[in-house]
Protein backbone atom coordinates (compact mmCIF):
# COMPACT_ATOMS: atom_id res chain seq x y z
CA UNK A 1 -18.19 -1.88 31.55
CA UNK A 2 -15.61 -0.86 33.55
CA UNK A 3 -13.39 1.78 32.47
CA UNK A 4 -10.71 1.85 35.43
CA UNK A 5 -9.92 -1.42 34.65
CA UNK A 6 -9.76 -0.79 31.28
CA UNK A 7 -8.31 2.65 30.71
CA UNK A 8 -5.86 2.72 34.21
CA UNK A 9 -5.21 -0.86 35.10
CA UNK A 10 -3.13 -4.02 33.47
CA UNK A 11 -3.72 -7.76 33.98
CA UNK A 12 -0.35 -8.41 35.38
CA UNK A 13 2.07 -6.38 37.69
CA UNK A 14 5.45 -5.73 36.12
CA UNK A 15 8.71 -7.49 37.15
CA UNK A 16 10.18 -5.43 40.06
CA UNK A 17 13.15 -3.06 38.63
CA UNK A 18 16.22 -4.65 39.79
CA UNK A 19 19.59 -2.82 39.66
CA UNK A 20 19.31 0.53 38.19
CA UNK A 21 22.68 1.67 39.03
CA UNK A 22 24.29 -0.80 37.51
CA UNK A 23 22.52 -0.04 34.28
CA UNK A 24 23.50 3.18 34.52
CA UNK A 25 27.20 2.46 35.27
CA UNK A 26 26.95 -0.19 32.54
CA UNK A 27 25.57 1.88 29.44
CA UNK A 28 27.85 4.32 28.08
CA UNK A 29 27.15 6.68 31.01
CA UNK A 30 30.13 8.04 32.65
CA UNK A 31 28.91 11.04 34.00
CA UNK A 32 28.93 10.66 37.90
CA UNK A 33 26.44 12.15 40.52
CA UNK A 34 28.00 15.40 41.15
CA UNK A 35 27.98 16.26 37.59
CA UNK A 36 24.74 14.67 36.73
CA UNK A 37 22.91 18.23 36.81
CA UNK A 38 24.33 19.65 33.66
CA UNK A 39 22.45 19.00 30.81
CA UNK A 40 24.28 17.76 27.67
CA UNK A 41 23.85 18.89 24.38
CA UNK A 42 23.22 15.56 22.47
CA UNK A 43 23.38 11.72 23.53
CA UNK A 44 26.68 10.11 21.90
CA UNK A 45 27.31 7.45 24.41
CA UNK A 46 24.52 4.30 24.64
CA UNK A 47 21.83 5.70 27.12
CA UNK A 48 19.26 3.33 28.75
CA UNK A 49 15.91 5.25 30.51
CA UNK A 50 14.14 3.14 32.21
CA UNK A 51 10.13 3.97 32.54
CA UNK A 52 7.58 2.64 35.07
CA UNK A 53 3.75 2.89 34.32
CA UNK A 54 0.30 1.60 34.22
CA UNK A 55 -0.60 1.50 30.24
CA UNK A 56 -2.59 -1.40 29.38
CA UNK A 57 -4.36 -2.57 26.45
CA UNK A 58 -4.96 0.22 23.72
CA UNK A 59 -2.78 2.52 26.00
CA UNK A 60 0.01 0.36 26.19
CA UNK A 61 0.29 -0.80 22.94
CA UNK A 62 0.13 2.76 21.23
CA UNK A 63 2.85 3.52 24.18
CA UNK A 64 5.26 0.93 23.03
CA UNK A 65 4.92 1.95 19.37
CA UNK A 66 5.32 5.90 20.37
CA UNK A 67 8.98 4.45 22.11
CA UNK A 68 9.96 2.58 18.92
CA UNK A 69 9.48 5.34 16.62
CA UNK A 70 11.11 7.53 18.75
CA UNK A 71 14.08 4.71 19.62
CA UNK A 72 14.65 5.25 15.87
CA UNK A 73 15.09 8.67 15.62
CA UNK A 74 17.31 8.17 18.30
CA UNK A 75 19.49 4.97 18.13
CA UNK A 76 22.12 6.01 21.04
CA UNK A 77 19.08 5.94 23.36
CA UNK A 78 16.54 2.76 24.45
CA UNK A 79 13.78 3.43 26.51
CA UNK A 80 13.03 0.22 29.18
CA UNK A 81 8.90 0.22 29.14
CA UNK A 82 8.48 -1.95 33.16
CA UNK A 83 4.67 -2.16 33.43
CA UNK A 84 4.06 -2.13 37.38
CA UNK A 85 0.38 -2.89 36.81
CA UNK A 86 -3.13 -0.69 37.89
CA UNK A 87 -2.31 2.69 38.91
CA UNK A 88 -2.17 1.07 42.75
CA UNK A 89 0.14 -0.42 42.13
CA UNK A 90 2.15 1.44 40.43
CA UNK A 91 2.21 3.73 43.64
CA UNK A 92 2.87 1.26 45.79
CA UNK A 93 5.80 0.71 43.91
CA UNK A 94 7.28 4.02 44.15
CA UNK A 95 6.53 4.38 47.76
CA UNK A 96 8.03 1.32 48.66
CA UNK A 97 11.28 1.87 46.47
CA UNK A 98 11.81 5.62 47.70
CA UNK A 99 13.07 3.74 50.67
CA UNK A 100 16.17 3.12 48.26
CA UNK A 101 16.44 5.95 45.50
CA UNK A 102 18.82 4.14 43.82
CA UNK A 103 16.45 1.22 42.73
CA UNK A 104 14.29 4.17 41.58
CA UNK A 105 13.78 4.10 37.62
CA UNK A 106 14.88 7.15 35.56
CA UNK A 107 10.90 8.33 35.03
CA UNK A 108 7.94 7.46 36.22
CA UNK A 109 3.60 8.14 35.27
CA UNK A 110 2.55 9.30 38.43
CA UNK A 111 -0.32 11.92 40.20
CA UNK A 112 1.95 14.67 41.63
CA UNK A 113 -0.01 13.83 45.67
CA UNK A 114 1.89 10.80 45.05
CA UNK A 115 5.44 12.54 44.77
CA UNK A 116 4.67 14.64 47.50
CA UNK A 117 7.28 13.57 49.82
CA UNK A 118 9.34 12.47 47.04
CA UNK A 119 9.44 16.43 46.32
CA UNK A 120 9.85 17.05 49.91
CA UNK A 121 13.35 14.95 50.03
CA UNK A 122 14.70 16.64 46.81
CA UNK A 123 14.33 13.05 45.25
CA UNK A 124 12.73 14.57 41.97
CA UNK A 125 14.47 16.78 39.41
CA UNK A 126 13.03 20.26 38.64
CA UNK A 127 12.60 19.93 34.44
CA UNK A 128 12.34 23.97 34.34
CA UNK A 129 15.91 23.81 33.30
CA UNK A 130 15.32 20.96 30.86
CA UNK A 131 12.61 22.79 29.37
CA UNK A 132 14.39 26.28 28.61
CA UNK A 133 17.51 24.06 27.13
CA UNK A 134 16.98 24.51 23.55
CA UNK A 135 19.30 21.62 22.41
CA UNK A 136 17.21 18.90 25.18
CA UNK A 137 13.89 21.31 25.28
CA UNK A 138 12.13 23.97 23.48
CA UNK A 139 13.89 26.97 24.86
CA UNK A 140 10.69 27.91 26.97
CA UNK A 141 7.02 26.34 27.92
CA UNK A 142 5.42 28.72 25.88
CA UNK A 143 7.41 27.07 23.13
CA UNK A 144 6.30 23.28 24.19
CA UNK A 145 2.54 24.41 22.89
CA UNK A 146 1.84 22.33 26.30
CA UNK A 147 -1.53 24.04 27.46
CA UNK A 148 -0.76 25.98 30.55
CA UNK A 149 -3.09 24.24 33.26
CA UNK A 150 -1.75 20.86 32.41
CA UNK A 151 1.57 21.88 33.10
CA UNK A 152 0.92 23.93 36.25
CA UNK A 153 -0.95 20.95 37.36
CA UNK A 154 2.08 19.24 37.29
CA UNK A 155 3.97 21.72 39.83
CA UNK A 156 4.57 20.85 43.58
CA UNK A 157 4.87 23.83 45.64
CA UNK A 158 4.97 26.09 42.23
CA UNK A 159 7.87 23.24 41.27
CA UNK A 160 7.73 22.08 37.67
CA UNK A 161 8.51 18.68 38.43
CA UNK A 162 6.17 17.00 35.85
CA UNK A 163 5.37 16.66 31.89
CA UNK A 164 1.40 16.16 31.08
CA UNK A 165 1.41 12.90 29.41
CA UNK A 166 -2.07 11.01 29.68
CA UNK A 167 -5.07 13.66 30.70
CA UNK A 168 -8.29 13.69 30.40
CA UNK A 169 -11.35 15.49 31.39
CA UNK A 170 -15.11 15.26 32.84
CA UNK A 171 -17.44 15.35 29.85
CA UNK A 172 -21.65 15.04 29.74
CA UNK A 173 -22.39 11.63 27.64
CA UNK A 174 -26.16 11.84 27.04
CA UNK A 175 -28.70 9.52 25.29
CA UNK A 176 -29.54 12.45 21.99
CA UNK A 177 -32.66 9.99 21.21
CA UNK A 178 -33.69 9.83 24.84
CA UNK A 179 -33.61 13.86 24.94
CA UNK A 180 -35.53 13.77 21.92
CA UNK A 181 -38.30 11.36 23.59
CA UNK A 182 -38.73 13.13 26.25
CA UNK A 183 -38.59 16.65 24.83
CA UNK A 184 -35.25 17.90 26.44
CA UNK A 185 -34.38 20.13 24.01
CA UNK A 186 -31.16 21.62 25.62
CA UNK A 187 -28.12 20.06 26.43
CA UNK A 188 -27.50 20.94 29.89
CA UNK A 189 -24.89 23.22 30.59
CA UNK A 190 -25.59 24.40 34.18
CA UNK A 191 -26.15 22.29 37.57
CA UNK A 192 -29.76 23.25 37.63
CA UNK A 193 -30.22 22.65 33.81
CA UNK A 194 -28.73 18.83 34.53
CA UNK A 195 -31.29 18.59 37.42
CA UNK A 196 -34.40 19.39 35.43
CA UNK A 197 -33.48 17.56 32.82
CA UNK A 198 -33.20 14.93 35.04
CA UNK A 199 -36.12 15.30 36.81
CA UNK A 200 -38.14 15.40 33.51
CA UNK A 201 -36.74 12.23 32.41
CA UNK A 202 -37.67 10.51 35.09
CA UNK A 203 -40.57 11.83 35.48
CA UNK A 204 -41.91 11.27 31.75
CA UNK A 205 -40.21 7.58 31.64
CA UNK A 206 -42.87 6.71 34.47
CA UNK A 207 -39.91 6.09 36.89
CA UNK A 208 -37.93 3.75 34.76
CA UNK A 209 -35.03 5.88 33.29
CA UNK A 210 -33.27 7.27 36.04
CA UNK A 211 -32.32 10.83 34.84
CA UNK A 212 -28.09 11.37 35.59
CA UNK A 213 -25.54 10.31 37.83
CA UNK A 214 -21.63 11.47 38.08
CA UNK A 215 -18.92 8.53 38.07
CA UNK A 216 -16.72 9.89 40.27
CA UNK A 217 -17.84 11.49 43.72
CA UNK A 218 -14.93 12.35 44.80
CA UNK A 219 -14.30 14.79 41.36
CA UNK A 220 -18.17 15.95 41.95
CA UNK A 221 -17.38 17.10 45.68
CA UNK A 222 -14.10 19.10 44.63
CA UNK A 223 -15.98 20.70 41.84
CA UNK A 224 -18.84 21.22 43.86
CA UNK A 225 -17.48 23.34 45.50
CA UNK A 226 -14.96 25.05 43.70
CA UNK A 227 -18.34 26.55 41.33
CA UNK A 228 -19.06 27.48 44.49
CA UNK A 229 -15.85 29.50 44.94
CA UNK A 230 -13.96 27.19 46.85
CA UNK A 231 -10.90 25.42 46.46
CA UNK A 232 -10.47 22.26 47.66
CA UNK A 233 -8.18 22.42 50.65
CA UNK A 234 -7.60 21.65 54.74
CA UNK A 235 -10.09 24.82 55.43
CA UNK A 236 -12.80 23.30 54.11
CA UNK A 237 -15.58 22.95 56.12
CA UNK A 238 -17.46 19.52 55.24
CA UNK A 239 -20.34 20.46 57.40
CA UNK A 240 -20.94 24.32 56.74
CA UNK A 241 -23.95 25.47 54.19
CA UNK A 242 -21.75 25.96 50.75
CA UNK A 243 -20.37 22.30 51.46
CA UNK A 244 -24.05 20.79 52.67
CA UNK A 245 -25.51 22.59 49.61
CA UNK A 246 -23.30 20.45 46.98
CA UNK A 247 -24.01 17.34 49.01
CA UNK A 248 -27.56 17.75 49.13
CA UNK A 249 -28.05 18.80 45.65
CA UNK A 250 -26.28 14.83 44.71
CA UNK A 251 -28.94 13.66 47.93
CA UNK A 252 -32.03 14.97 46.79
CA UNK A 253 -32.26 13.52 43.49
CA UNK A 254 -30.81 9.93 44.69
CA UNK A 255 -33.63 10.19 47.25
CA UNK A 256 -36.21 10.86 45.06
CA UNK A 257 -34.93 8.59 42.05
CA UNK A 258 -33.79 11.10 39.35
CA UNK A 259 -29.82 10.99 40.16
CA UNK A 260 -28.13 7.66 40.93
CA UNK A 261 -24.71 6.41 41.65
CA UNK A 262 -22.29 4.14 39.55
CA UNK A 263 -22.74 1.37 41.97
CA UNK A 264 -20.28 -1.61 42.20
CA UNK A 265 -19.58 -1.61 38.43
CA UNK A 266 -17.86 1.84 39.40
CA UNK A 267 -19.27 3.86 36.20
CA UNK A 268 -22.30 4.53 34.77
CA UNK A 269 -21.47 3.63 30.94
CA UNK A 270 -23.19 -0.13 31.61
CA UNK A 271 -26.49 1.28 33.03
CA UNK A 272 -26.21 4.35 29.87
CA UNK A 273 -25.73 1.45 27.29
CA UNK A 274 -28.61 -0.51 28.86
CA UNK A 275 -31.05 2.70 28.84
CA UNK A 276 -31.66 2.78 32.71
CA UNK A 277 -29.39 5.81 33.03
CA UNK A 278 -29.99 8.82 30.26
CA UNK A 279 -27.04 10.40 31.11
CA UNK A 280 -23.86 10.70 32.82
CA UNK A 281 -21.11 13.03 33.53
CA UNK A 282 -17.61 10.69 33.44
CA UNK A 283 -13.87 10.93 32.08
CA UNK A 284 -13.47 11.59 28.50
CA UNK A 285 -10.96 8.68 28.18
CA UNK A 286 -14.12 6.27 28.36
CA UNK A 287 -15.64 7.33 25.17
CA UNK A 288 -14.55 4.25 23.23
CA UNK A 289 -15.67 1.91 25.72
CA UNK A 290 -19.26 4.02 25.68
CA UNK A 291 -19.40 3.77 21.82
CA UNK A 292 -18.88 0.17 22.14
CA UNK A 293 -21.09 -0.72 24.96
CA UNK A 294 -23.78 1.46 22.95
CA UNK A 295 -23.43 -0.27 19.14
CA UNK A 296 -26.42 1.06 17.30
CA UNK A 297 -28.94 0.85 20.16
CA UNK A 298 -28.92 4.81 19.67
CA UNK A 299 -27.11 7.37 19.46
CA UNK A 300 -25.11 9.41 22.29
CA UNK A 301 -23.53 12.43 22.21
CA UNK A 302 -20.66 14.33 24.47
CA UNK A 303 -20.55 17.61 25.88
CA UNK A 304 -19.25 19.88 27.86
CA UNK A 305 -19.12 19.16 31.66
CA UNK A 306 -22.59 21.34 33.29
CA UNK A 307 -20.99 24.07 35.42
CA UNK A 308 -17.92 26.10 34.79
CA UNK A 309 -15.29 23.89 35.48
CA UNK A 310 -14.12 20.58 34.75
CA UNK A 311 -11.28 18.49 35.95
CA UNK A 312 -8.56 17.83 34.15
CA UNK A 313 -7.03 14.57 35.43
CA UNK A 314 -4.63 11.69 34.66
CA UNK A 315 -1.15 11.40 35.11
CA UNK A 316 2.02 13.33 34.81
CA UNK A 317 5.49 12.07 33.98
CA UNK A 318 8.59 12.49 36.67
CA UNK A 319 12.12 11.90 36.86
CA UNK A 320 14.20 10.75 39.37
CA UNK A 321 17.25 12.38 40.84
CA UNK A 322 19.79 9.96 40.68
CA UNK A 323 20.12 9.45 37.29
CA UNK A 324 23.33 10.12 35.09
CA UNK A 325 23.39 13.32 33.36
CA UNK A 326 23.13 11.39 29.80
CA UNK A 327 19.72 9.57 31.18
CA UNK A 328 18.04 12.77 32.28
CA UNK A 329 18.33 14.18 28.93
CA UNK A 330 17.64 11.61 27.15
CA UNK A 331 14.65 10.67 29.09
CA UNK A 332 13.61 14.61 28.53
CA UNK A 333 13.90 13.93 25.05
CA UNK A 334 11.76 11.23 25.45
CA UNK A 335 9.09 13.30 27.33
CA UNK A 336 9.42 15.79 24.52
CA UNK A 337 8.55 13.64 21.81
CA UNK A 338 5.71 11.85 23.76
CA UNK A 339 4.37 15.86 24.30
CA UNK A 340 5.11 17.23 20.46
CA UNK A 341 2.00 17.39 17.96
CA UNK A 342 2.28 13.96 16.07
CA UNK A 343 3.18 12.11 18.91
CA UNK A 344 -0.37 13.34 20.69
CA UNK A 345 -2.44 13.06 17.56
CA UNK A 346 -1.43 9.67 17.35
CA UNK A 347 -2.29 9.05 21.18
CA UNK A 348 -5.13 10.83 21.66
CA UNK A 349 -6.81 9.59 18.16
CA UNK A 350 -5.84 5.92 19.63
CA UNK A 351 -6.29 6.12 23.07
CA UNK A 352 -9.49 8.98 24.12
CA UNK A 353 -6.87 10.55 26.20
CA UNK A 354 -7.37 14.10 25.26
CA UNK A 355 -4.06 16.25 23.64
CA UNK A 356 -1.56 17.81 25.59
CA UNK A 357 -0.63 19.53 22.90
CA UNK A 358 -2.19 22.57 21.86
CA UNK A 359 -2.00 22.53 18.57
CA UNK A 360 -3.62 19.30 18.25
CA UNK A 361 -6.50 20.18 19.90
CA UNK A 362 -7.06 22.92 17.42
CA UNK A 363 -5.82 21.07 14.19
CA UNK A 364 -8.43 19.69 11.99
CA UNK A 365 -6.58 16.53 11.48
CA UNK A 366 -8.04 15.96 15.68
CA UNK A 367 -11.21 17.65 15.46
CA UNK A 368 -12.23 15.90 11.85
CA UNK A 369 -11.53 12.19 13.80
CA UNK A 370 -15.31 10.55 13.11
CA UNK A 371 -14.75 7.36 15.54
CA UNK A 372 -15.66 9.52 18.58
CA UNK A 373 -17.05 12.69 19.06
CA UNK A 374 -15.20 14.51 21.56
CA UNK A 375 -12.61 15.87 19.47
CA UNK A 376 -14.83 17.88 17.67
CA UNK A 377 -16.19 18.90 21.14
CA UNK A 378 -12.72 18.98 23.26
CA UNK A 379 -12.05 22.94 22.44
CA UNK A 380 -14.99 24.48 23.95
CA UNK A 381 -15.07 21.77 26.69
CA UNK A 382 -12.22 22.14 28.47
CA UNK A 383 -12.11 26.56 28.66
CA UNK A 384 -12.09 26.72 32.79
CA UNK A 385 -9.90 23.37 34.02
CA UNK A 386 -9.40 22.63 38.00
CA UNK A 387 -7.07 20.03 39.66
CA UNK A 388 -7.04 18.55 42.74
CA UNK A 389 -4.10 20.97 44.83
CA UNK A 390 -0.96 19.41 45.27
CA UNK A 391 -0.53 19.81 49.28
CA UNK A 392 0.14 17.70 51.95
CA UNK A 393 -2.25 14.95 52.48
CA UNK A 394 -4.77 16.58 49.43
CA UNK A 395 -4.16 13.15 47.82
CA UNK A 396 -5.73 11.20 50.86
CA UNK A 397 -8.59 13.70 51.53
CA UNK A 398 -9.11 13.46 47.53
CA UNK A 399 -9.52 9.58 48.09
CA UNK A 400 -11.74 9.34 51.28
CA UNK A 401 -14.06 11.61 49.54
CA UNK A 402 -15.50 9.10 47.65
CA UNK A 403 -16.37 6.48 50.69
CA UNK A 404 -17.70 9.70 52.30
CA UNK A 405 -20.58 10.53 49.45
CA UNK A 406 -20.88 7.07 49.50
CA UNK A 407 -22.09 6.78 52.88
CA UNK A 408 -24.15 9.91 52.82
CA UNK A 409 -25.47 9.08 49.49
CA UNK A 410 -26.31 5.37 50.42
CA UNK A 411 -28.52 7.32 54.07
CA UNK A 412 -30.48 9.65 51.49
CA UNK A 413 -31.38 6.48 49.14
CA UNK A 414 -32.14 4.81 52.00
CA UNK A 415 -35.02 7.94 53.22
CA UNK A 416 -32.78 8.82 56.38
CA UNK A 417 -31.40 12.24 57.61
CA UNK A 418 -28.05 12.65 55.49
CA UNK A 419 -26.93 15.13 58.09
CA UNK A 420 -25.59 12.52 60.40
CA UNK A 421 -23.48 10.69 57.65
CA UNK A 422 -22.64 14.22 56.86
CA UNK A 423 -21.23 15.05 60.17
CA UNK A 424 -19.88 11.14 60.43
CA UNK A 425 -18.20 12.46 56.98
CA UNK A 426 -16.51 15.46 58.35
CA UNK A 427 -14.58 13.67 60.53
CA UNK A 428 -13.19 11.23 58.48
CA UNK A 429 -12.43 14.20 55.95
CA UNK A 430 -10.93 16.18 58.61
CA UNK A 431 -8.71 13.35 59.64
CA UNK A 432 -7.55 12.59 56.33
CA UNK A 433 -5.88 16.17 56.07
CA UNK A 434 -4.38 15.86 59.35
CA UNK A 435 -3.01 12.28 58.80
């Protein structure tokens, strides 16, 4: 079962955007480039915002129905949905058309490392303005109920260039009648607790239930070390004792058979639903997928990530300098509706993507929603959230990571000494950053 393909991707790329600026000379718009900064108080001229992202299935179609509800509170303004296909795609896209800003659409999904230079060339607009407006906005981002690490986490360089739109976060998924078998009678909640539990499992299943495993190893280096007291950064150290500590903790149990790795499918939900794995620590978005893969073989249950922080992840939502003045505020209002409470009851209820929104993750109408169990879990899951940093190059280092544990995790299945695919490792990571 493979979630990226199911949760990030689509089938089919989108048609390339052709001729933005004539769509916004051609739609009511007549406010030109130098004014296009000042924010108006209401739409009253025909407004087309045009959107690029990487919604499919589920996602998409609870997108699309999101834009039509809103397109009827708002009849000046349409919103042009341009699928560009998997997340790779999508930022291919955008790289390739920041060559020529004006092909750019009005907003975009995106990870903020992918806007880096975009930031860097003053190609984005900073929404802080958008967001104290109390005609467009909601006179402050205390106001937006937008929890406070989602939104920082869509800063570059302490910029608020992005709106949290789609996040989610690294849960436990565990096999409850496999803990029972086996007498684990505590949900893990530390690194050591997940490791005897694991070990046990293992152990008592005579070598035939491989304990836990973590989907993405790029997410379990960076958080490694960061409940080590480390941020992920250019000063890291791949080879020093905190980093070789995280790696070998991951090592030692694929070497001796109580941790494992996703594999080719890319994430562990196949081997959980099959009852080789008993556990796995993977995004919360994946939860419906798990439920289905897992029918009424037994039952699972979700927790909170072991350790003290989690990632929050996903994507933010940008916009694009060289719109009019009419399509940045409309396409804020946009961003505001997809952000306010029933908006992100509706999309997190639908889609497993967890709520932006405060005060749906508190409301009862989330945390009563029996077709999966995070909700009821999502509060106390999600108290200490990290992100990846938004610097030069993080985004790359962040990506070779996972070839990297890879490699060194493919030397310690194999019985040989991880320390030279750890010091093979460092190199790559250290060229990454320096790229």
């Amino acid at each position: 079962m493979k979630f990226s393909r199911k949760i990030a991707m689509t089938a089919v790329a989108g048609l390339a955007l052709m001729g933005l600026a004539a769509c916004s000379n051609n739609n009511g718009n007549s406010s030109s480039s130098s004014s296009s900064d000042k924010i108006p108080s209401k739409i009253t001229k025909k407004t087309t915002v045009v959107f690029w992202h990487g919604m499919t299935g589920v996602q998409q179609d609870t997108l699309k129905k999101l834009t039509k509800d809103f397109e009827k509170k708002n009849p000046k303004i349409t919103i042009k949905l341009e699928n560009q296909g998997a997340y790779k795609d999508l930022q291919a896209k955008i790289n390739s058309t920041l060559q020529s800003p004006n092909s750019l659409p009005t907003i975009t999904q995106a990870y903020p490392g992918w806007l880096w230079n975009a930031a860097q060339n003053k190609m984005l607009v900073d929404l802080t303005p958008y967001i104290n407006d109390s005609n467009v906005g909601w006179g402050s981002a205390e106001k937006s109920n937008i929890r406070t690490e989602l939104l920082d986490g869509a800063q570059i360089k302490g910029t608020q260039y992005g709106i949290p739109f789609n996040k989610s976060i690294e849960t436990l998924t565990y096999n409850a009648d496999m803990f029972k078998k086996y007498g684990i009678k505590k949900v893990p909640t530390t690194m050591e607790e997940l490791k005897d539990a694991a070990k046990t499992i293992y152990e008592k299943s005579n070598h035939k239930v491989v304990g836990a495993g973590f989907d993405s190893l790029s997410n379990y280096y960076v958080l490694g070390v960061k409940n080590e007291g480390v941020d992920f950064s250019q000063k890291i150290n791949f080879s020093d004792a905190t980093s070789k500590k995280v790696i070998n903790y991951y090592a030692d149990g694929v070497k001796n058979g109580y941790f494992r790795v996703a594999g080719s499918d890319m994430y562990l939900s196949g081997p959980f639903a099959n009852e080789k794995v008993a556990m796995f620590i993977g995004t919360s978005a994946g939860e419906g997928f798990v439920k289905q893969g897992v029918g009424k073989k037994f039952d699972y249950e979700v927790a909170a990530r072991p350790g003290k922080y989690t990632m929050q992840q996903g994507t933010d939502i940008y916009m694009f300098k060289h719109a009019s003045a009419d399509q940045k505020a409309a396409a804020f209002m946009y961003m505001k509706f997809l952000v306010s409470k029933s908006s992100q009851l509706t999309w997190a209820n639908a889609t497993g993507y967890i709520p932006v929104n405060n005060d749906v993750v508190t409301s009862s109408e989330y945390k009563n929603n029996s077709n999966i169990k995070l909700p009821a879990k999502l509060e106390g899951a999600m108290k200490n959230l990290y992100s990846v940093p938004v610097e030069k190059n993080s985004n790359a280092a962040y990506g070779e990571l996972n070839t990297i544990m890879q490699n060194i995790l493919s030397a310690a299945q194999k019985h040989q000494d991880v320390n030279n695919a750890i010091n093979a490792g460092k190199s790559k990571f250290d060229a990454a950053w320096k790229q």
